[in-house]
N, C-alpha and C. Protein backbone atom coordinates (compact mmCIF):
# COMPACT_ATOMS: atom_id res chain seq x y z
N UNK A 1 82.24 -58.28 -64.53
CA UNK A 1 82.05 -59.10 -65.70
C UNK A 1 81.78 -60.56 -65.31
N UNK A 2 82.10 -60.95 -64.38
CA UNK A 2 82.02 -62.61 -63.38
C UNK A 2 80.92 -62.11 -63.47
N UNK A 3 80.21 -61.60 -63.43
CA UNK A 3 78.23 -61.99 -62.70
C UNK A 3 77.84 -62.17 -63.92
N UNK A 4 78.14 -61.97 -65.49
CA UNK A 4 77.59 -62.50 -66.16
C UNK A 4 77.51 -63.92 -66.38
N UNK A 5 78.39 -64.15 -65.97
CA UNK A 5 78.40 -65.74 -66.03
C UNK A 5 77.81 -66.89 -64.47
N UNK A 6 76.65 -66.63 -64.08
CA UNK A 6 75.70 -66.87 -63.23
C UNK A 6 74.64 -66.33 -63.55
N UNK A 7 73.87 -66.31 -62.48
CA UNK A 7 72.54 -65.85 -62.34
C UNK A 7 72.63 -64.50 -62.12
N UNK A 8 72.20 -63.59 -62.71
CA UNK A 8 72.39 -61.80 -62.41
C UNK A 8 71.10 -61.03 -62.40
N UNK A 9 71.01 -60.03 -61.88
CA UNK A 9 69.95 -59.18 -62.20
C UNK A 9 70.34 -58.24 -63.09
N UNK A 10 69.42 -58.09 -64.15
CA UNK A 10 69.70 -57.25 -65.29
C UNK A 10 69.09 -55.78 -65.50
N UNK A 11 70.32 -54.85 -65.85
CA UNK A 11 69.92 -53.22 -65.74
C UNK A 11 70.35 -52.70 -67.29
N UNK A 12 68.81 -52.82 -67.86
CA UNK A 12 69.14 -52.02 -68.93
C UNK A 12 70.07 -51.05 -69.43
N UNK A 13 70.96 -50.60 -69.81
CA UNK A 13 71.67 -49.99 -70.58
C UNK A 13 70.86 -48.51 -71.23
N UNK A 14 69.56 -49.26 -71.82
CA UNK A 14 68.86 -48.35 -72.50
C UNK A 14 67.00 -48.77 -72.16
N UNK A 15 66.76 -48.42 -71.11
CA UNK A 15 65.03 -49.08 -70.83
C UNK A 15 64.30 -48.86 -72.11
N UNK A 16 64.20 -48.14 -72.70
CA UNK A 16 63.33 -47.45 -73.68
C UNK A 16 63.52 -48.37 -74.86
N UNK A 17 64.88 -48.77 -75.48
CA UNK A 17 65.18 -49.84 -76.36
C UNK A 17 64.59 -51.15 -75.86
N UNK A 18 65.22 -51.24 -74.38
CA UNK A 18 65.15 -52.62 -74.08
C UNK A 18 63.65 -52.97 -74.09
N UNK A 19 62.29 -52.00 -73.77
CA UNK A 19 61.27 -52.21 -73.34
C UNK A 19 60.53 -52.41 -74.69
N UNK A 20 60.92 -52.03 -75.69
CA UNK A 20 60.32 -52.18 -77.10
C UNK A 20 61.33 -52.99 -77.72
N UNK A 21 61.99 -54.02 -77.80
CA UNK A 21 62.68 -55.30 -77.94
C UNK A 21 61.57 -55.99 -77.26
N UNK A 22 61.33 -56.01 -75.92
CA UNK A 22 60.45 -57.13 -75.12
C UNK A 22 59.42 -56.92 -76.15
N UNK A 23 58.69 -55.84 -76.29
CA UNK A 23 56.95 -55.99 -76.90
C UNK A 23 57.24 -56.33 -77.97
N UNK A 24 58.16 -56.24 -78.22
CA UNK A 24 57.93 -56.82 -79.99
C UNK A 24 58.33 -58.68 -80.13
N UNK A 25 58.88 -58.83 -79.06
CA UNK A 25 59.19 -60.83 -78.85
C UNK A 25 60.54 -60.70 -79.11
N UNK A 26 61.79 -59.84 -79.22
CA UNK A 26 62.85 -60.30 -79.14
C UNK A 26 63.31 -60.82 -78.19
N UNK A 27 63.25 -59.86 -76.90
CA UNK A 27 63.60 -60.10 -75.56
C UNK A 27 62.67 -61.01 -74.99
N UNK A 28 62.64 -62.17 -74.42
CA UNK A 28 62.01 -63.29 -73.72
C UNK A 28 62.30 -63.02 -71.96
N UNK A 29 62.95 -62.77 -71.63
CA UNK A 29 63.56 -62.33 -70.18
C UNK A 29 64.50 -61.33 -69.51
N UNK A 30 64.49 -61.18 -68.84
CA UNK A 30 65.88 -59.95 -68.52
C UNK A 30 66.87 -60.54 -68.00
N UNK A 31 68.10 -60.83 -68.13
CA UNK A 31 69.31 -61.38 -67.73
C UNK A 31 69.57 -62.54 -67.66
N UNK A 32 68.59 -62.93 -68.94
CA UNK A 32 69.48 -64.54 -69.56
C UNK A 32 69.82 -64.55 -70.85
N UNK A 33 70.55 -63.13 -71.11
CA UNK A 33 70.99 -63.53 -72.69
C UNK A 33 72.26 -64.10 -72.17
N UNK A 34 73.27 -63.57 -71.56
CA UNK A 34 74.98 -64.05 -71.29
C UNK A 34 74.45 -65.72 -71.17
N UNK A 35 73.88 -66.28 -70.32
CA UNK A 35 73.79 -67.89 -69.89
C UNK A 35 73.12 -68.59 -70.91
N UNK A 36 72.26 -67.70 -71.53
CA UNK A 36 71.87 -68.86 -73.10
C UNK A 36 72.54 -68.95 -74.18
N UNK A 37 73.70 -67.40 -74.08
CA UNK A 37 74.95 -67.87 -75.55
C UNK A 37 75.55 -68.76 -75.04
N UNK A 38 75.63 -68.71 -73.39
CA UNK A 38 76.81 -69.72 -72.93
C UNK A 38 76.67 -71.10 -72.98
N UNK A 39 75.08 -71.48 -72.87
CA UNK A 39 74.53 -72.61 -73.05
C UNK A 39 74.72 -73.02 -74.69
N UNK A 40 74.59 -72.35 -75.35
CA UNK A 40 74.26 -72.98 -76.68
C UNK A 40 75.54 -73.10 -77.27
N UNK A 41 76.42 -72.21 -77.11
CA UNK A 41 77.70 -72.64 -77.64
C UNK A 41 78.20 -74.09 -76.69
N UNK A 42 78.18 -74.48 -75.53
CA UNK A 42 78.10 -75.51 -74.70
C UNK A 42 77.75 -76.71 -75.44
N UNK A 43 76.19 -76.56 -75.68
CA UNK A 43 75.63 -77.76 -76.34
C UNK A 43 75.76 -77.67 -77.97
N UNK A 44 76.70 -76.70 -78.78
CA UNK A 44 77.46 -76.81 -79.64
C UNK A 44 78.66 -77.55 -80.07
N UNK A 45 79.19 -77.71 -78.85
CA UNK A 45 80.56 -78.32 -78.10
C UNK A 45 81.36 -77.17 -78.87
N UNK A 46 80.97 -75.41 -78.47
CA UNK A 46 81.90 -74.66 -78.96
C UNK A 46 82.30 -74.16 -77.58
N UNK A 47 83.60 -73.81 -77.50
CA UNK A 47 84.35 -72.43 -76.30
C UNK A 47 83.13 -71.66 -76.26
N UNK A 48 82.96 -71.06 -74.58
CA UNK A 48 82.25 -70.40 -74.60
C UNK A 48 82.81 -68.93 -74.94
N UNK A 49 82.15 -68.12 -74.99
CA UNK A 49 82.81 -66.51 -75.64
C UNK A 49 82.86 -66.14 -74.69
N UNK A 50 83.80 -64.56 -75.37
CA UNK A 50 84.22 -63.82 -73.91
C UNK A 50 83.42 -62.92 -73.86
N UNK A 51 83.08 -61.97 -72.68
CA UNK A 51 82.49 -60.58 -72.63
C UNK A 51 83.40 -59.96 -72.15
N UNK A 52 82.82 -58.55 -72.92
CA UNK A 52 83.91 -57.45 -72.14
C UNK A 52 82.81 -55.83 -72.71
N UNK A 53 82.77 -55.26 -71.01
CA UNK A 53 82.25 -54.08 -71.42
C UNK A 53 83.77 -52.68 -71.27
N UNK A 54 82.82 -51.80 -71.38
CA UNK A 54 83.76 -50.31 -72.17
C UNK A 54 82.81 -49.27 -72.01
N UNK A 55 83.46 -47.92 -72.15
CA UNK A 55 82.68 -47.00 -72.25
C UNK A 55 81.95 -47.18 -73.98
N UNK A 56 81.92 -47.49 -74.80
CA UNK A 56 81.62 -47.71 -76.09
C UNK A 56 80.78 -48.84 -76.06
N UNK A 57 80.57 -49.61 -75.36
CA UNK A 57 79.51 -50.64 -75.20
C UNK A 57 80.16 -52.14 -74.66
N UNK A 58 78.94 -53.02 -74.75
CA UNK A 58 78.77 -54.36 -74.96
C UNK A 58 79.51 -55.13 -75.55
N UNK A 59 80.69 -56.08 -75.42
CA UNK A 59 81.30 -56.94 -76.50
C UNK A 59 80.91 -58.17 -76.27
N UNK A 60 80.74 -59.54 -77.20
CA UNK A 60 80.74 -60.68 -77.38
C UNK A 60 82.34 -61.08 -78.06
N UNK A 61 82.48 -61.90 -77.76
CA UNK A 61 83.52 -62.37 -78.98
C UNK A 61 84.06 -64.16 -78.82
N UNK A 62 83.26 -64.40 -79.91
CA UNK A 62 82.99 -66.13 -80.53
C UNK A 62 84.73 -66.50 -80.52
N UNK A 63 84.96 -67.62 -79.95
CA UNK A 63 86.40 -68.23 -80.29
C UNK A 63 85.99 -68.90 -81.34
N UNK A 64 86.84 -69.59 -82.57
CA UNK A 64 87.32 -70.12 -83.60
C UNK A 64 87.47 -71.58 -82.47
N UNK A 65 87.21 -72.53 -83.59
CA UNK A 65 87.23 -74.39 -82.97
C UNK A 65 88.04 -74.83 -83.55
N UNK A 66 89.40 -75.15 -83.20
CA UNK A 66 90.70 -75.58 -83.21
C UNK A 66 91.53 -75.22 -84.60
N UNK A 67 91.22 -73.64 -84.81
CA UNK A 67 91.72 -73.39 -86.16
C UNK A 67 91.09 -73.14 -87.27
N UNK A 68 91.38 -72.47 -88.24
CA UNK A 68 90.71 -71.53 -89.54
C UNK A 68 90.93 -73.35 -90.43
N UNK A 69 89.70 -73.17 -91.11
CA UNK A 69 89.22 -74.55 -92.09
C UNK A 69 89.99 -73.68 -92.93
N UNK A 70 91.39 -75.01 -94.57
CA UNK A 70 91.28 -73.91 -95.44
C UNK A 70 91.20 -75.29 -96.40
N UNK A 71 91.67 -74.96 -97.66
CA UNK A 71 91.72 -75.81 -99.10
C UNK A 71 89.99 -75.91 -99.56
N UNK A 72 90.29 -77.21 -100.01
CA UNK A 72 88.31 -78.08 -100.04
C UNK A 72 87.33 -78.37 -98.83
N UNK A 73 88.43 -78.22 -97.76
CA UNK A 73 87.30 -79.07 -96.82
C UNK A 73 86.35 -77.80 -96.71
N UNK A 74 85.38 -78.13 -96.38
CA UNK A 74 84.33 -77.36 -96.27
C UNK A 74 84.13 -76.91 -94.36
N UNK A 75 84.42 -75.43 -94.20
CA UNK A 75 84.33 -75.39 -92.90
C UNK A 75 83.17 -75.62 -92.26
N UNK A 76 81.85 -75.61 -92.72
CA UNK A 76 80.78 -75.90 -91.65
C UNK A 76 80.92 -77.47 -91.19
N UNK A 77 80.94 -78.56 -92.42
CA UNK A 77 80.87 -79.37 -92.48
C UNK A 77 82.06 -80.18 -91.27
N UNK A 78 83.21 -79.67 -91.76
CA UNK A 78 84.36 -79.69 -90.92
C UNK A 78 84.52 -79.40 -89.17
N UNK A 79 83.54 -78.46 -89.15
CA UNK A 79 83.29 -77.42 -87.95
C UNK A 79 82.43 -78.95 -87.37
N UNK A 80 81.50 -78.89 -87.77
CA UNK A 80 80.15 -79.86 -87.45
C UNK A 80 81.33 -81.44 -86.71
N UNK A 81 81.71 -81.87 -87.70
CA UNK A 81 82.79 -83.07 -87.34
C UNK A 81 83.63 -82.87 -85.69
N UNK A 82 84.42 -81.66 -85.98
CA UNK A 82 85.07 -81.49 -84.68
C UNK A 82 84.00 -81.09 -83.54
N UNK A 83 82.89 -80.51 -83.67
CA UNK A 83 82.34 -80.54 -82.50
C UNK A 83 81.65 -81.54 -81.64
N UNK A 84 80.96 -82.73 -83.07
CA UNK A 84 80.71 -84.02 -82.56
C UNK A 84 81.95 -84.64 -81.78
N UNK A 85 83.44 -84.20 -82.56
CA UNK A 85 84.09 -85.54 -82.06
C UNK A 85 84.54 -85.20 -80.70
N UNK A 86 84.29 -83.66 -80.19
CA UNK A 86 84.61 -83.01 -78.72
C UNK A 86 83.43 -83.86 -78.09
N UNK A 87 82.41 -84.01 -78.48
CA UNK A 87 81.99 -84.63 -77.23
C UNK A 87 81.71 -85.99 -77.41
N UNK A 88 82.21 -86.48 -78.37
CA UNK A 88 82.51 -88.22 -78.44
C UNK A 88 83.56 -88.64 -79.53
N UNK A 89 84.79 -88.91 -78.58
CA UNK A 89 85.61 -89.26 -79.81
C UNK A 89 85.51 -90.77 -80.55
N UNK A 90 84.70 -91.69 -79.90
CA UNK A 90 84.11 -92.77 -80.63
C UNK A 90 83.18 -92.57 -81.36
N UNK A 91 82.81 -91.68 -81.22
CA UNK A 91 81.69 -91.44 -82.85
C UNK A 91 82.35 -92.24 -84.08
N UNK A 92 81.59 -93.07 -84.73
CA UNK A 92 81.85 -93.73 -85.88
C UNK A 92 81.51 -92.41 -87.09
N UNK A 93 82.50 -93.27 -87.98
CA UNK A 93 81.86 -92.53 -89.35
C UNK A 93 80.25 -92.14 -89.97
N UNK A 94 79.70 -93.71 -90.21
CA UNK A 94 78.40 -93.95 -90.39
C UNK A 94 78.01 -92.73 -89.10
N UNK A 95 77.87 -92.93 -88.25
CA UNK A 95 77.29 -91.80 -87.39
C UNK A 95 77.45 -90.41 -87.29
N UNK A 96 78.72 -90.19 -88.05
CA UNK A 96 79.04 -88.42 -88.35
C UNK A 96 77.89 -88.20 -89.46
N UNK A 97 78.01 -89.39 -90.19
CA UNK A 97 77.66 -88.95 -91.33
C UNK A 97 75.60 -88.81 -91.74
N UNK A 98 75.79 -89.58 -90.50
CA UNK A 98 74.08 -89.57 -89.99
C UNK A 98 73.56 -88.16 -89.54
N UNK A 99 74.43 -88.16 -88.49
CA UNK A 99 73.97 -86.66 -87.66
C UNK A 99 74.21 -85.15 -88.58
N UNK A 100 75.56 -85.44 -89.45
CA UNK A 100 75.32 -84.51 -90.27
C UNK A 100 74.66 -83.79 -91.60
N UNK A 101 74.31 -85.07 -91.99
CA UNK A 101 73.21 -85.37 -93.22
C UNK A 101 74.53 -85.01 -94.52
N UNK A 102 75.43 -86.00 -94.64
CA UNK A 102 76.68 -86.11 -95.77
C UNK A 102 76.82 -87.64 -95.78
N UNK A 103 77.60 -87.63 -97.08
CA UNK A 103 77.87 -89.28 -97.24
C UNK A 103 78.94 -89.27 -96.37
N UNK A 104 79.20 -90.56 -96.18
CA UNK A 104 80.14 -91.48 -95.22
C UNK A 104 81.29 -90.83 -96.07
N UNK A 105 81.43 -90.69 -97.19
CA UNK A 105 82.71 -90.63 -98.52
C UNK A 105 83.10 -89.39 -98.16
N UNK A 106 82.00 -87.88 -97.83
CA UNK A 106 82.33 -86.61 -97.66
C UNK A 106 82.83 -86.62 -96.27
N UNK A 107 82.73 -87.44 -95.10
CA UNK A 107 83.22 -87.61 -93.64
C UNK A 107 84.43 -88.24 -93.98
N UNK A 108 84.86 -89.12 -94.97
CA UNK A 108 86.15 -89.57 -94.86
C UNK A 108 86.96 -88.28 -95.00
N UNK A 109 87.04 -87.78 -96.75
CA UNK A 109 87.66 -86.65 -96.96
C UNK A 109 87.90 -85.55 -95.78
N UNK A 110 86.64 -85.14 -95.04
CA UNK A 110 87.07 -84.04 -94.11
C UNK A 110 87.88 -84.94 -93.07
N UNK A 111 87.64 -86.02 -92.58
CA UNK A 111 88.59 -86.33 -91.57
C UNK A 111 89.80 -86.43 -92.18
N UNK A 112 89.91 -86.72 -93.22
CA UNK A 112 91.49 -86.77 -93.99
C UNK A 112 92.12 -85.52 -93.88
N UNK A 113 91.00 -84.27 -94.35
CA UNK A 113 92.03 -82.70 -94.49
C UNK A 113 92.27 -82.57 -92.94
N UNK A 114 91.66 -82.63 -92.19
CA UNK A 114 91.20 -82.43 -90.62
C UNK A 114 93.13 -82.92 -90.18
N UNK A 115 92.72 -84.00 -90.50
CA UNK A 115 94.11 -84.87 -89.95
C UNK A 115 95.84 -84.40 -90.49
N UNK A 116 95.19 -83.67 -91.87
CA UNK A 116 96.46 -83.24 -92.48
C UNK A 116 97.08 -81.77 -92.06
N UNK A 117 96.08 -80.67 -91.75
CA UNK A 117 95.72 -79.76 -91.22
C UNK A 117 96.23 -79.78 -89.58
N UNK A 118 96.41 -80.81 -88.70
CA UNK A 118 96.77 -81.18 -87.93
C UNK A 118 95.89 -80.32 -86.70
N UNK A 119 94.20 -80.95 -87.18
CA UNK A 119 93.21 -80.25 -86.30
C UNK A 119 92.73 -81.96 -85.36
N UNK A 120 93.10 -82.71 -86.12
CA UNK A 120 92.10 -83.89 -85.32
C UNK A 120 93.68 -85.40 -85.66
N UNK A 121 93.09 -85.92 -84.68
CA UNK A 121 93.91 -87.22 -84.82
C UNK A 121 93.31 -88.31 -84.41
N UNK A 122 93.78 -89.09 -84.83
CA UNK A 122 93.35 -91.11 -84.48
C UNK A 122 94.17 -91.50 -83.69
N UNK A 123 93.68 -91.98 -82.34
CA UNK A 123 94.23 -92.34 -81.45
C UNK A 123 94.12 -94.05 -81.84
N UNK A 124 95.06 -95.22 -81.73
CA UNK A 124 94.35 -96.24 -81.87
C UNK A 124 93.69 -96.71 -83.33
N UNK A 125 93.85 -98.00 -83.21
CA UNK A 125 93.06 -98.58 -84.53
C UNK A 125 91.71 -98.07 -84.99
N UNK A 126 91.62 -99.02 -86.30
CA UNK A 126 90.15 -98.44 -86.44
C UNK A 126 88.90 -99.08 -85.83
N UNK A 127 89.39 -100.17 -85.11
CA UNK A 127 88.53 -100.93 -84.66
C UNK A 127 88.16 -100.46 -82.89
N UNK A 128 89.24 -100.16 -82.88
CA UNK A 128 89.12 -99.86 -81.11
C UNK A 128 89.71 -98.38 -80.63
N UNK A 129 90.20 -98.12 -82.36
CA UNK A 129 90.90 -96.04 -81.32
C UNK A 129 89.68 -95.18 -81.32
N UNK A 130 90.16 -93.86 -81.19
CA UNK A 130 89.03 -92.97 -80.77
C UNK A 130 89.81 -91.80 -81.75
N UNK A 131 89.06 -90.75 -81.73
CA UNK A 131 89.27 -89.31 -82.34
C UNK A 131 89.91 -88.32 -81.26
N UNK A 132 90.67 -87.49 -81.56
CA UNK A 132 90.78 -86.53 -80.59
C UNK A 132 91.34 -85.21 -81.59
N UNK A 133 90.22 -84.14 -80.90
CA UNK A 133 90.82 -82.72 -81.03
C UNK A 133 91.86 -81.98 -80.85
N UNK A 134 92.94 -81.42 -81.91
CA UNK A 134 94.05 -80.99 -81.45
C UNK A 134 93.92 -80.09 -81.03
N UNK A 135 94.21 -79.55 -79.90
CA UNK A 135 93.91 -78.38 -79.32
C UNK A 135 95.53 -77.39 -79.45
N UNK A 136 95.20 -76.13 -79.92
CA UNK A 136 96.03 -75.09 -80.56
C UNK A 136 96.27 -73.95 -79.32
N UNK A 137 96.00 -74.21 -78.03
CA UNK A 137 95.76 -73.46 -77.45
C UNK A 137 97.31 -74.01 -76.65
């Protein structure tokens, strides 16, 4: 299961599936699907997932980002916030609220449930603290 996570050579499971996936444009390469979920959840700023094979097949399985969203806040929106603030906890408001396309007013509220929820915290003033992810792990 370690070689998925490098460079591997890839052995169909099923040639006959796999070879009519390629002609039709799903498949782009052979043995870079594991390193491009791993990449994109990466440049998501999500956990990367786990694999695990079986006689029954193939598993993926997506981790959750510091906890189940509940009440009003809105989990994408919410989701979106904590992943910016993983990879910059100086991200300003005005700038969440840029990158996410929401008012500054809907970034306050989620950082408010965020904070109550006890998913994110303020390190420091508002002039000079930073954000940080509570990590549940």
């Amino acid at each position: 299961m370690a070689d998925l996570l490098k460079e591997h050579p890839s052995i169909p499971y099923n040639p006959d599936i796999a070879t009519a996936f390629f002609r039709a444009g799903l498949i782009e390469a052979w043995g870079r699907g594991t390193l491009k979920i791993i990449r994109e959840c990466e440049d998501a700023g999500l956990p990367a997932p786990g694999f695990s094979y079986d006689q029954s097949g193939f598993w993926i399985e997506f981790r959750k980002v510091a906890g189940e969203m509940s009440g009003k806040t809105s989990g994408k929106t919410s989701g979106k916030i904590l992943a910016l603030i993983k990879v910059d906890g100086y991200i300003t408001i005005p700038e969440l609220s840029q990158k996410i396309g929401v008012t500054e007013r809907t970034i306050e509220r989620n950082l408010q449930k965020l904070q109550q929820e006890n998913l994110l915290k303020r390190v420091g003033g508002a002039k000079g603290g930073h954000w940080e992810v509570v990590d549940d792990d």
